[in-house]
Protein backbone atom coordinates (compact mmCIF):
# COMPACT_ATOMS: atom_id res chain seq x y z
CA UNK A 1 -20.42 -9.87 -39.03
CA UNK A 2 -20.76 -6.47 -37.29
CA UNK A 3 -16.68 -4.74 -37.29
CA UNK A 4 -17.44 -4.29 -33.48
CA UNK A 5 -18.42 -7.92 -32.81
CA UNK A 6 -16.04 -9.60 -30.39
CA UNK A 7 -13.95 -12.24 -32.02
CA UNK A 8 -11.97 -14.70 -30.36
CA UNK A 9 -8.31 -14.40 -30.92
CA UNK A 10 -6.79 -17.98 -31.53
CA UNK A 11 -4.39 -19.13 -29.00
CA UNK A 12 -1.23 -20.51 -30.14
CA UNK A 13 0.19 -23.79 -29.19
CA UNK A 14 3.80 -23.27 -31.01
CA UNK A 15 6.92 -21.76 -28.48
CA UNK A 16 6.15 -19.02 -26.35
CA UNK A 17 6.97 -14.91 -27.76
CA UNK A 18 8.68 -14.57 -24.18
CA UNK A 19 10.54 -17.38 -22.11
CA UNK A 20 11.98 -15.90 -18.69
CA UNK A 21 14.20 -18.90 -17.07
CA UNK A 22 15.85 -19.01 -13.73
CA UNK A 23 15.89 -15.27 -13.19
CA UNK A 24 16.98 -13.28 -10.41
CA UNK A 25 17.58 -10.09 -9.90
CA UNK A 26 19.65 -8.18 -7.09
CA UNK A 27 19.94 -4.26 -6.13
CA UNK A 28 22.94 -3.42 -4.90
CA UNK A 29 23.43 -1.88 -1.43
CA UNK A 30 26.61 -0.11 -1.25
CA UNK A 31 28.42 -2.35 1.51
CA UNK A 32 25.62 -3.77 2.71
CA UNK A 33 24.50 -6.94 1.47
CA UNK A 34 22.37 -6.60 -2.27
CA UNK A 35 18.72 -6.70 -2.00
CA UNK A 36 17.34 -9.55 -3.25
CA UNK A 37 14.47 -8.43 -5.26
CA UNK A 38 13.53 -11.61 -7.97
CA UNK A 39 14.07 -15.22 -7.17
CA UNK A 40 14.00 -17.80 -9.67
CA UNK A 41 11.15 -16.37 -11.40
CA UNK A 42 10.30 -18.69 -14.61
CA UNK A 43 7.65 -16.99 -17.04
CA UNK A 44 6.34 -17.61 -20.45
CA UNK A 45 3.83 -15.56 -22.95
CA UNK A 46 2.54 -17.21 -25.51
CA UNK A 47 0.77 -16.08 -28.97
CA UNK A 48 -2.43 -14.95 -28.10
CA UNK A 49 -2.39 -14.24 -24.24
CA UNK A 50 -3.00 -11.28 -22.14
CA UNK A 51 -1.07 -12.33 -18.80
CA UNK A 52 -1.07 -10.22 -15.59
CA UNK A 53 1.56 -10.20 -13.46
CA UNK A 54 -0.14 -9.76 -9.90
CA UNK A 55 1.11 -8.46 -6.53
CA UNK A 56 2.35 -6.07 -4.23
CA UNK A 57 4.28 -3.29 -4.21
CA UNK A 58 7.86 -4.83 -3.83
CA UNK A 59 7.20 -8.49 -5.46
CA UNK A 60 9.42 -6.98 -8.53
CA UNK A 61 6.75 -6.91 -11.00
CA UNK A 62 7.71 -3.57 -13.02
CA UNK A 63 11.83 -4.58 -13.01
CA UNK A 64 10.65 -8.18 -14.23
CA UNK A 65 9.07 -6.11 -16.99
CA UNK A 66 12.24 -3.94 -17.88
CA UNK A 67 14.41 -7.08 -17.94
CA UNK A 68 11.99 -8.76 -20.58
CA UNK A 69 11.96 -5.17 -22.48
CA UNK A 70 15.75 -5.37 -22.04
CA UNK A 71 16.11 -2.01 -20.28
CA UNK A 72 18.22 -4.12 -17.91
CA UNK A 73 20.62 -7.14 -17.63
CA UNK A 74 18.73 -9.56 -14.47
CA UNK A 75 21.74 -10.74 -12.11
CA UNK A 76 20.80 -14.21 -12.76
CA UNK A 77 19.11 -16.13 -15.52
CA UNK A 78 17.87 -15.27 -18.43
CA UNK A 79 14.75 -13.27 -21.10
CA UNK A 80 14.57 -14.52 -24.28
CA UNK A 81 12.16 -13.65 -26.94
CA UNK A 82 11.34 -15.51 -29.87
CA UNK A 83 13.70 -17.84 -28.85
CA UNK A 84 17.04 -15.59 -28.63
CA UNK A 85 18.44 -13.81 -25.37
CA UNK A 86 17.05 -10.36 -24.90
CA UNK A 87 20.44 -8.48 -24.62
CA UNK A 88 19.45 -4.67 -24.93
CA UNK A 89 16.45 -2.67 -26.23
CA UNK A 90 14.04 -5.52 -27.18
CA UNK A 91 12.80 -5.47 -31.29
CA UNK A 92 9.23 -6.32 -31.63
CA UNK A 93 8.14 -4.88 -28.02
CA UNK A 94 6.97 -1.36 -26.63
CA UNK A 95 5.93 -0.50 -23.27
CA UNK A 96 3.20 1.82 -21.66
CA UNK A 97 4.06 3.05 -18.35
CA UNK A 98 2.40 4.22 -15.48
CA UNK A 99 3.30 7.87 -15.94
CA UNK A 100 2.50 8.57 -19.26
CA UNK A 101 6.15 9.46 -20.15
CA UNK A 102 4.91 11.91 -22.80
CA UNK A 103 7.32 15.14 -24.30
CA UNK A 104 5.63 18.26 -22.98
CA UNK A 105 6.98 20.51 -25.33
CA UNK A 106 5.76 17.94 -28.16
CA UNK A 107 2.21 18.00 -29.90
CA UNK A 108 0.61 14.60 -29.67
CA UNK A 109 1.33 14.11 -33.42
CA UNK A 110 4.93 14.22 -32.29
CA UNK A 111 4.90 12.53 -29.13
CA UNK A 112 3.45 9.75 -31.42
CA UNK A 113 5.97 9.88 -34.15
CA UNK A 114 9.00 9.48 -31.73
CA UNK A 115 9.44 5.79 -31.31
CA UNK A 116 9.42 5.89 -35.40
CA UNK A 117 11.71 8.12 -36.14
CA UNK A 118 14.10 6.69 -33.59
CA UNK A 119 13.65 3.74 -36.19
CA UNK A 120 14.38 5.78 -39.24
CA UNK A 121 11.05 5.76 -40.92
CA UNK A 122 10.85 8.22 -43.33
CA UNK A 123 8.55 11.59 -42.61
CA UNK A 124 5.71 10.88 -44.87
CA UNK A 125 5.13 7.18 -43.68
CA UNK A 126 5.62 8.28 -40.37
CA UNK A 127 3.18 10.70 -39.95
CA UNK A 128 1.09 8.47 -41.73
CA UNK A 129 1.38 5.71 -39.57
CA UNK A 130 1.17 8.00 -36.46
CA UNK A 131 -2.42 9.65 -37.49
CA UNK A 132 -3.35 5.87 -38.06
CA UNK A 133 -2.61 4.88 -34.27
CA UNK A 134 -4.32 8.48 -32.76
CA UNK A 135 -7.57 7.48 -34.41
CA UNK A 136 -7.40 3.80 -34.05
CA UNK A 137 -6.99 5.07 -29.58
CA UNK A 138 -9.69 8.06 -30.32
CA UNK A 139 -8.01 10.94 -29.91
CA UNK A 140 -8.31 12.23 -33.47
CA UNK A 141 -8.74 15.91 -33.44
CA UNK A 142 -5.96 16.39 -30.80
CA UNK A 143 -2.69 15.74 -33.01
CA UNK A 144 -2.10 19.80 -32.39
CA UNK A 145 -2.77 19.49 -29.05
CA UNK A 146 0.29 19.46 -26.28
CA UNK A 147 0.32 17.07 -23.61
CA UNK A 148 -1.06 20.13 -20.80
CA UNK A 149 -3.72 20.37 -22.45
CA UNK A 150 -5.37 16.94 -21.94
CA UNK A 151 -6.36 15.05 -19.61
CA UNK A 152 -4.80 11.95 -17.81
CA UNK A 153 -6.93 9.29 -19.80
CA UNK A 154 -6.21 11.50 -23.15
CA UNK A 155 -2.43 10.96 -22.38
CA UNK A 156 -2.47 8.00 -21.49
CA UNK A 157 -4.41 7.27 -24.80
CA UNK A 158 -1.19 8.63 -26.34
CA UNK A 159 0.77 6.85 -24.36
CA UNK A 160 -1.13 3.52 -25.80
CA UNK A 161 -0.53 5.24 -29.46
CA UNK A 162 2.89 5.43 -28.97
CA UNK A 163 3.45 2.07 -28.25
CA UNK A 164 1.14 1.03 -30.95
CA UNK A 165 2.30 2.50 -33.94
CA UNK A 166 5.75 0.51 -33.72
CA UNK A 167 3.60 -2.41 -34.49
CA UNK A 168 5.09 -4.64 -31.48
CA UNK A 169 4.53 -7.99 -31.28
CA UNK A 170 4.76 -8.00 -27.41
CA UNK A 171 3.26 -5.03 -25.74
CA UNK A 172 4.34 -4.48 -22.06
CA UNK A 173 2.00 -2.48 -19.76
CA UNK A 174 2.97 -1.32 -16.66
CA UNK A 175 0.28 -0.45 -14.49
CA UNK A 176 -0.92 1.96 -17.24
CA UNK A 177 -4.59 2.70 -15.54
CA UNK A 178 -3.43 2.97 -12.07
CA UNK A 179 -2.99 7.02 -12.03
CA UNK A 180 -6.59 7.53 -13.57
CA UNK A 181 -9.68 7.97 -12.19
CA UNK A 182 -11.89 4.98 -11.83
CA UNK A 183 -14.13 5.82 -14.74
CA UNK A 184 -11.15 7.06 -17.04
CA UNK A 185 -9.52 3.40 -16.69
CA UNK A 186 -12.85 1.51 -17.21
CA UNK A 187 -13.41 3.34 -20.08
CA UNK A 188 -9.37 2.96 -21.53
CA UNK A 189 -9.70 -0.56 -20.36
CA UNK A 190 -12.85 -1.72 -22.34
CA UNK A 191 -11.38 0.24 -25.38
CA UNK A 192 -7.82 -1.50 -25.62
CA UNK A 193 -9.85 -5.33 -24.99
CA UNK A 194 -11.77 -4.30 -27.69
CA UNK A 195 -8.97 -3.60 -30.20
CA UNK A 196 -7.36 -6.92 -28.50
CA UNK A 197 -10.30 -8.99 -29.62
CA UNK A 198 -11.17 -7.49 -32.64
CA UNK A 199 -7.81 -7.76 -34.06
CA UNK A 200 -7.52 -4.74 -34.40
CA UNK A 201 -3.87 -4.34 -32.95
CA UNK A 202 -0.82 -5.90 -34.66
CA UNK A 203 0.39 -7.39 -31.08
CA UNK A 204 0.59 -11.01 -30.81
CA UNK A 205 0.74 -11.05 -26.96
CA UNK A 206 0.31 -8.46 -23.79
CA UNK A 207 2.16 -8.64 -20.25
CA UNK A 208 0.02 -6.23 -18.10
CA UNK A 209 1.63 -5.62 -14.52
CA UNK A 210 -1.54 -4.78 -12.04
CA UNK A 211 -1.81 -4.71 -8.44
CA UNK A 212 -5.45 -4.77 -8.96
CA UNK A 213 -7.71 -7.81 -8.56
CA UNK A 214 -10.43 -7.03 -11.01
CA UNK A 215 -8.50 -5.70 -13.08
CA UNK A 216 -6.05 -8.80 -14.03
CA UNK A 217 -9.79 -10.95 -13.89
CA UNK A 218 -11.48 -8.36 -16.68
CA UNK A 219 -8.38 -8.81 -19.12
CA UNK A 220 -6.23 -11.76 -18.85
CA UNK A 221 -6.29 -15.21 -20.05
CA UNK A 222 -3.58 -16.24 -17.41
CA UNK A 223 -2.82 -14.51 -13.79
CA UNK A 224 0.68 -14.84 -12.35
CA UNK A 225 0.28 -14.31 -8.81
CA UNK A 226 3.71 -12.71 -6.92
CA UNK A 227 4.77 -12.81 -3.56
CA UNK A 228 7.40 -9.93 -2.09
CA UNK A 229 10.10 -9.76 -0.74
CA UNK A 230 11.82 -11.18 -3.06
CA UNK A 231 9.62 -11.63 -5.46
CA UNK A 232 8.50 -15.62 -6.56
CA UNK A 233 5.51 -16.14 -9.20
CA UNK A 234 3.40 -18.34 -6.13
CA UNK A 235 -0.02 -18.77 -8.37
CA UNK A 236 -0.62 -19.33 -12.17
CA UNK A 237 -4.03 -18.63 -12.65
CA UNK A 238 -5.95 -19.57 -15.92
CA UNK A 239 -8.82 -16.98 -16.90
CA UNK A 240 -11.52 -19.17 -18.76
CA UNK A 241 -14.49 -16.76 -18.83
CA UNK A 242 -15.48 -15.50 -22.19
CA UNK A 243 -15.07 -11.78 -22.91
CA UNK A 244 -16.25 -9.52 -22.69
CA UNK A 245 -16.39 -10.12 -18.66
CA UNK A 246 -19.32 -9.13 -16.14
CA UNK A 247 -17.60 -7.67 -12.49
CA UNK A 248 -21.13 -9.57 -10.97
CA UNK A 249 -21.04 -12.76 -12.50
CA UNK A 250 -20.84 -15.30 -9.92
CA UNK A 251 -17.95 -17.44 -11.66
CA UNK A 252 -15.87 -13.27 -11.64
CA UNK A 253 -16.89 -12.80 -8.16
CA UNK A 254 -15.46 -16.60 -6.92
CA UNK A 255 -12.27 -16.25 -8.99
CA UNK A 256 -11.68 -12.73 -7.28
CA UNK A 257 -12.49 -14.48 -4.05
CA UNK A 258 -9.92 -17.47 -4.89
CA UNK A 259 -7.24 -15.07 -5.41
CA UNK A 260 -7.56 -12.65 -2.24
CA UNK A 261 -7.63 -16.05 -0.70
CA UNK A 262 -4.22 -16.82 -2.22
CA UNK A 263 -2.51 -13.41 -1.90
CA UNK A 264 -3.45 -13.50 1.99
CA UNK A 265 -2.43 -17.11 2.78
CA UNK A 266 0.44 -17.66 5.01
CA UNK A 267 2.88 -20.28 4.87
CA UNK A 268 2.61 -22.72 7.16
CA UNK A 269 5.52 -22.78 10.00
CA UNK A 270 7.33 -25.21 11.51
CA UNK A 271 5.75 -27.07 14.56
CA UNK A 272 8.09 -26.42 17.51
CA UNK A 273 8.23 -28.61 20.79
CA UNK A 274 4.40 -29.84 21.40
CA UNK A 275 3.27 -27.22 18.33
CA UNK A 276 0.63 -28.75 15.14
CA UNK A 277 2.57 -26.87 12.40
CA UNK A 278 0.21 -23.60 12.80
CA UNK A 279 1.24 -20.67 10.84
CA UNK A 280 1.66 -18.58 14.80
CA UNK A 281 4.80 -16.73 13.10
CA UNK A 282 5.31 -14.29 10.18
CA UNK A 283 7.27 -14.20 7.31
CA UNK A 284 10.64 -12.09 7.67
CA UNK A 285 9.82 -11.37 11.42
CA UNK A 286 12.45 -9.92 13.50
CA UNK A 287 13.55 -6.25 13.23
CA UNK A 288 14.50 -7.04 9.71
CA UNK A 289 10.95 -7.35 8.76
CA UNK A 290 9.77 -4.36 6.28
CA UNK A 291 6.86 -2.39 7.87
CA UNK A 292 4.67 -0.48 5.52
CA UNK A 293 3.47 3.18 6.50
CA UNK A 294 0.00 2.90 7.69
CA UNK A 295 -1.48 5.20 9.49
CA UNK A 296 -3.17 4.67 13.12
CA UNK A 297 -6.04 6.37 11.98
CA UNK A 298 -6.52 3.93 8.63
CA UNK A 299 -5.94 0.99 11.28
CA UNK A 300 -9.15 2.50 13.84
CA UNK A 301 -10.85 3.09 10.73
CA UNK A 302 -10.45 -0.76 9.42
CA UNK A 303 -10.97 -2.32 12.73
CA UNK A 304 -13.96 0.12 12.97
CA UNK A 305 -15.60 -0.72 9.59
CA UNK A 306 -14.91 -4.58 10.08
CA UNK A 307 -16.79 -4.22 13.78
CA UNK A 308 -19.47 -2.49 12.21
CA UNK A 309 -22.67 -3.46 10.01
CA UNK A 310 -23.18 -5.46 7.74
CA UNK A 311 -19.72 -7.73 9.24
CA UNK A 312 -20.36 -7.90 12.75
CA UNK A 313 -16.39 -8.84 13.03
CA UNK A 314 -16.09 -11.03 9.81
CA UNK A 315 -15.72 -9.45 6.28
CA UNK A 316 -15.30 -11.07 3.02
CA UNK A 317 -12.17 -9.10 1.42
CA UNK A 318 -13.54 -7.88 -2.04
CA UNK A 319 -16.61 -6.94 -0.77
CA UNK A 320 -14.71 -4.64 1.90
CA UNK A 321 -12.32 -3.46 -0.70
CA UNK A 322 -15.17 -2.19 -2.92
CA UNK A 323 -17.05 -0.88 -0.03
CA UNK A 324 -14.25 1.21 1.29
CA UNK A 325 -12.96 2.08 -2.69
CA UNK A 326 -9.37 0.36 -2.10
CA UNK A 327 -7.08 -1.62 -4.18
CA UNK A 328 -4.86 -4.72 -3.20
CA UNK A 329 -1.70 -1.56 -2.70
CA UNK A 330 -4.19 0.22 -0.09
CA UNK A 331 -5.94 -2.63 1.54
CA UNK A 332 -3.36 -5.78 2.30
CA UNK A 333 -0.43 -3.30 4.02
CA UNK A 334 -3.57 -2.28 6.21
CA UNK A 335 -5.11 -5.70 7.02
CA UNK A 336 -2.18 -7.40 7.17
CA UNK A 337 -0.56 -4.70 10.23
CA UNK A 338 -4.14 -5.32 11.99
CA UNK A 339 -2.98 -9.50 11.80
CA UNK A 340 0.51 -8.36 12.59
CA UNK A 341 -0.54 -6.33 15.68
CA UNK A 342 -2.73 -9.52 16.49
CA UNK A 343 -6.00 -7.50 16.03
CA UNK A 344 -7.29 -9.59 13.09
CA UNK A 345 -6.68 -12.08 11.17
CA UNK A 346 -6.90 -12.68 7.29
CA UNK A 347 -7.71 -16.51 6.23
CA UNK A 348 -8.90 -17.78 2.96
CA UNK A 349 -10.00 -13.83 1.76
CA UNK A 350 -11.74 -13.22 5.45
CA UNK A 351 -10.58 -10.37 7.32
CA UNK A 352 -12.19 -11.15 11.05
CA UNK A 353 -11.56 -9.40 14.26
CA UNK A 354 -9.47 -10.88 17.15
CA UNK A 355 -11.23 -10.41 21.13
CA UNK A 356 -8.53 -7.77 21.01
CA UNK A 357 -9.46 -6.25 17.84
CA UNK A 358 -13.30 -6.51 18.88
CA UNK A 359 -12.07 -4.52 22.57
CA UNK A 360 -10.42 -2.09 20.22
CA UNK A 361 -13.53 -0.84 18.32
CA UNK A 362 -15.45 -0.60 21.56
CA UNK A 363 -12.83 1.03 23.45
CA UNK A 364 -12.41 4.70 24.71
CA UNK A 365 -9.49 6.74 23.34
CA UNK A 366 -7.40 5.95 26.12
CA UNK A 367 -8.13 2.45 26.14
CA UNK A 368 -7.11 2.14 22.72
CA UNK A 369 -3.92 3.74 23.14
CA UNK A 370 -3.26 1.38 26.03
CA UNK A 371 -4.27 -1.66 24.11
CA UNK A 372 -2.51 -0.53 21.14
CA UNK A 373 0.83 -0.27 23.32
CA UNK A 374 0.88 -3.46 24.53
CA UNK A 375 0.65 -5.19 21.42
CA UNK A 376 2.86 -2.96 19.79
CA UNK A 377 5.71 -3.83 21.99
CA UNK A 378 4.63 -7.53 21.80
CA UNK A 379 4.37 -8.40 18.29
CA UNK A 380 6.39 -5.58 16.30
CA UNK A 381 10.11 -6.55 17.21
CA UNK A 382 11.90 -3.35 16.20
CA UNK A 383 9.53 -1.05 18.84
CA UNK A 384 10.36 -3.70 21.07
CA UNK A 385 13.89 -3.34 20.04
CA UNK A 386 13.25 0.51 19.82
CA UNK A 387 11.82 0.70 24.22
CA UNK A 388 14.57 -1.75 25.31
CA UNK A 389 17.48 0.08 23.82
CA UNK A 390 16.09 3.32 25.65
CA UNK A 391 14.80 1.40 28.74
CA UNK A 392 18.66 0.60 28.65
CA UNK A 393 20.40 3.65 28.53
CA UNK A 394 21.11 6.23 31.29
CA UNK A 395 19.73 8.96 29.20
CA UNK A 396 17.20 7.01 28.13
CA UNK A 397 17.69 9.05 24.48
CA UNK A 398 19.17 7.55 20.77
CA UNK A 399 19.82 8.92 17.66
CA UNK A 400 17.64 7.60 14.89
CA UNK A 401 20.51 6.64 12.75
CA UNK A 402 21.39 4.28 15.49
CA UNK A 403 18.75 2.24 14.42
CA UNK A 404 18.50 3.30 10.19
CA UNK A 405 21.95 2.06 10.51
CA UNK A 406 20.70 -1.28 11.82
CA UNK A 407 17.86 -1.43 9.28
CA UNK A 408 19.82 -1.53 6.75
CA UNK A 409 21.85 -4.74 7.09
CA UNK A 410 18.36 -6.37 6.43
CA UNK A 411 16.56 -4.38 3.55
CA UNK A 412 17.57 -1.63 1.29
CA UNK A 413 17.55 2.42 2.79
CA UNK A 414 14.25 3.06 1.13
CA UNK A 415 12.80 0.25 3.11
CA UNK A 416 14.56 1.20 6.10
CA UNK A 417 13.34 4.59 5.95
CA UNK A 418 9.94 3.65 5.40
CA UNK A 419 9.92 0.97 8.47
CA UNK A 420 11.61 3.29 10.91
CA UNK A 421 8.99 5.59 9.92
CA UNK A 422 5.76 3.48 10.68
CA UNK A 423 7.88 2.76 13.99
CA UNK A 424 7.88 5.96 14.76
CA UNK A 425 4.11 7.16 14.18
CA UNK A 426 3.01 3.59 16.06
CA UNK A 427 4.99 4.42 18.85
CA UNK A 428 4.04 8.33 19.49
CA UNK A 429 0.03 7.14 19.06
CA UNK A 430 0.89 4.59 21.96
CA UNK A 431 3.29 6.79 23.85
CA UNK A 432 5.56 4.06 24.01
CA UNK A 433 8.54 6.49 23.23
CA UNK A 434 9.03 9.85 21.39
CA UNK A 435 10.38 10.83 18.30
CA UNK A 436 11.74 14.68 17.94
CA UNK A 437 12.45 15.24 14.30
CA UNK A 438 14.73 18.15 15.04
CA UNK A 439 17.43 16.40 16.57
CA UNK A 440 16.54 12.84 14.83
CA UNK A 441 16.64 11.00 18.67
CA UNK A 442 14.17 8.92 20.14
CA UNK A 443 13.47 9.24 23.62
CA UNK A 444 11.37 8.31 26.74
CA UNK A 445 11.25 11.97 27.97
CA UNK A 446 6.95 12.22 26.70
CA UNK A 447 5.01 9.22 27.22
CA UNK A 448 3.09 8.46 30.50
């Protein structure tokens, strides 16, 4: 058989590499309350898996990873691997990160060596090994070269060599391709599957954290699907297609369409007095609710793409994600403002247009500003909160931290930053009160 011919790798039926039990995990907040971040997450990697971990930013997917790499102690629960507690520094597993962590003032022969010679291999075996990994990833020719000098697939190719030439057993990826160009992380992808299939690799088992769709359907044999806020493992997906994978295969385009489905589903509400149980509300509403920073110009531009041809008002998720060139990061905080704001909603991987959303795309400037007010101040609690507190006060003025202050008895300052933030841009666009930066007040004194 041809050395490039894909070969199954046998799955293993005997205990999993990586058991995660009961685990939660809890940033602390000064006095404020900690932020809850993991909630009795329960995980397992077995032998001959790729897994994805899947979600948004905030469902806790990279500190799940550190925890199982035992760069830190969760607040709850428990990591073991091969059976025994993960403690500190995990043997047996390495870890690719989004940023290529690489020495600058280190050749790539060097930047390679590192992880051994923290482990006390002698210099001949280590350079040894280390040339072994750089041509195994492709990059042989380059061991002189310094980490300026290449580009951001090249680095992250060392990156991937670094990791590799510890020989893990477990190899941790966290969003590796996610800071390379769309062609640069096809290419690395197809590469490392390769090397996965063909055995190539010592690793026995890879946890890849993704927040893109496609992406956890081309490589894994099992999905986890996260919510945020904190984050819960909601969907375990099993990946039965046989590699190597084609994006336009019908049975890859319906999985991709079951999971949008899942990562936009709401949880059904309670009925109240006379209600049918209809999901009306949302998740963490109130002025506790985290608000992402879209712009108002991404939200025209959405409402005027889904209005438009070929969707007429209705548009099937992926397809508008591929369309438009966005991930699950870019896409969901966008669509899921427009449902928020009651100008669409998202059901079963639809995004489609509310009357109000469909008077939006055909309205005026003005029109849209007025429309956009109104629903602003009905739907988004803390501009509500924001208008009433000034509609209340003789100067009709308040400081910012009035509110940041506020914020953060909910969610951590980073979060309250960022929500007070989209609060702010929403309300200027609808002149429903000002913001002037140099004094850090809101105010009434601008809009009409």
């Amino acid at each position: 058989m041809d050395a490039h011919t894909p070969v199954p790798r046998p799955r293993s039926s005997d205990a999993p590499l990586v058991s995660v039990a009961g685990v939660q995990h809890h940033y602390r907040k000064g006095n404020a309350s900690d932020l809850l971040v993991l909630d009795e997450v329960n995980v397992d990697l077995r032998a001959g898996e790729i897994v994805s971990l899947l979600g948004r930013s905030g469902s806790g997917k990279s500190t799940l990873l550190r925890i199982i790499a035992g760069l830190m102690p969760p607040s709850r629960g428990r990591a073991l691997i091969n059976g025994r507690p993960v403690t500190g520094p995990a043997p047996k597993v390495a870890m690719v990160f989004q940023s290529f962590a690489l020495f600058p003032w280190l050749t790539v022969l060097q930047n390679v060596e590192v992880g051994l010679e923290a482990q006390g291999v002698a210099p001949a075996e280590r350079r040894k090994r280390a040339l072994a990994a750089i041509d195994l990833i492709g990059l042989d020719g380059f061991e002189s070269a310094y980490p300026k000098e290449l580009s951001g697939g090249m680095r992250q190719r060392v990156g991937l060599a670094r990791a590799l030439v510890v020989h893990p057993e477990i190899l941790l990826m966290d969003e590796p391709f996610s800071a390379l160009d769309v062609l640069t992380a096809e290419t690395l992808r197809t590469d490392l599957l390769d090397l996965w299939i063909e055995a190539r690799i010592p690793t026995r088992s890879i946890l890849l954290v993704t927040h893109n769709i496609e992406e956890a359907v081309l490589m894994s044999d099992r999905i986890l699907v996260f919510s945020s806020n904190p984050g819960r493992v909601v969907g375990d997906i099993r990946v039965d297609l046989p590699q190597p994978r084609n994006r336009l295969d019908p049975a890859f385009r319906a999985l991709v369409d079951d999971i949008y489905a899942r990562m936009t589903m709401r949880p059904p509400q309670p009925a109240g007095p006379g209600g049918h149980g209809k999901p009306e509300g949302f998740p963490g509403t109130g002025i506790g609710m985290v608000l992402p920073r879209v712009s108002t110009n991404l939200l025209a531009g959405l409402i005027e793409a889904v209005a438009g041809e070929p969707y007429q008002g209705t548009a099937d998720l992926p397809a508008l994600a591929s369309t438009l060139q966005l991930e699950v990061d870019e896409l969901f905080p966008i669509a899921e403002t427009l449902q928020l704001l009651r100008f669409a909603e998202l059901e079963g991987g639809d995004i489609t247009l509310t009357p109000a959303g469909r008077r939006f795309a055909e309205s005026a400037v003005d029109e849209r500003k007025q429309l956009f007010a109104q629903h602003l101040i009905a739907y988004v609690p803390l501009a509500a909160h924001v208008r009433r507190v000034l509609d209340d006060r003789a100067s009709h003025a308040a400081p910012r931290r009035r509110f940041q202050d506020e914020l953060e008895d909910h969610m951590s300052a980073q979060y309250a930053q960022q929500t007070l933030q989209a609060v702010i841009s929403w309300g200027r666009y609808a002149e429903a009160f000002a913001y002037h930066e140099a004094s850090d007040t809101f105010s009434l004194e601008d809009p009409a």
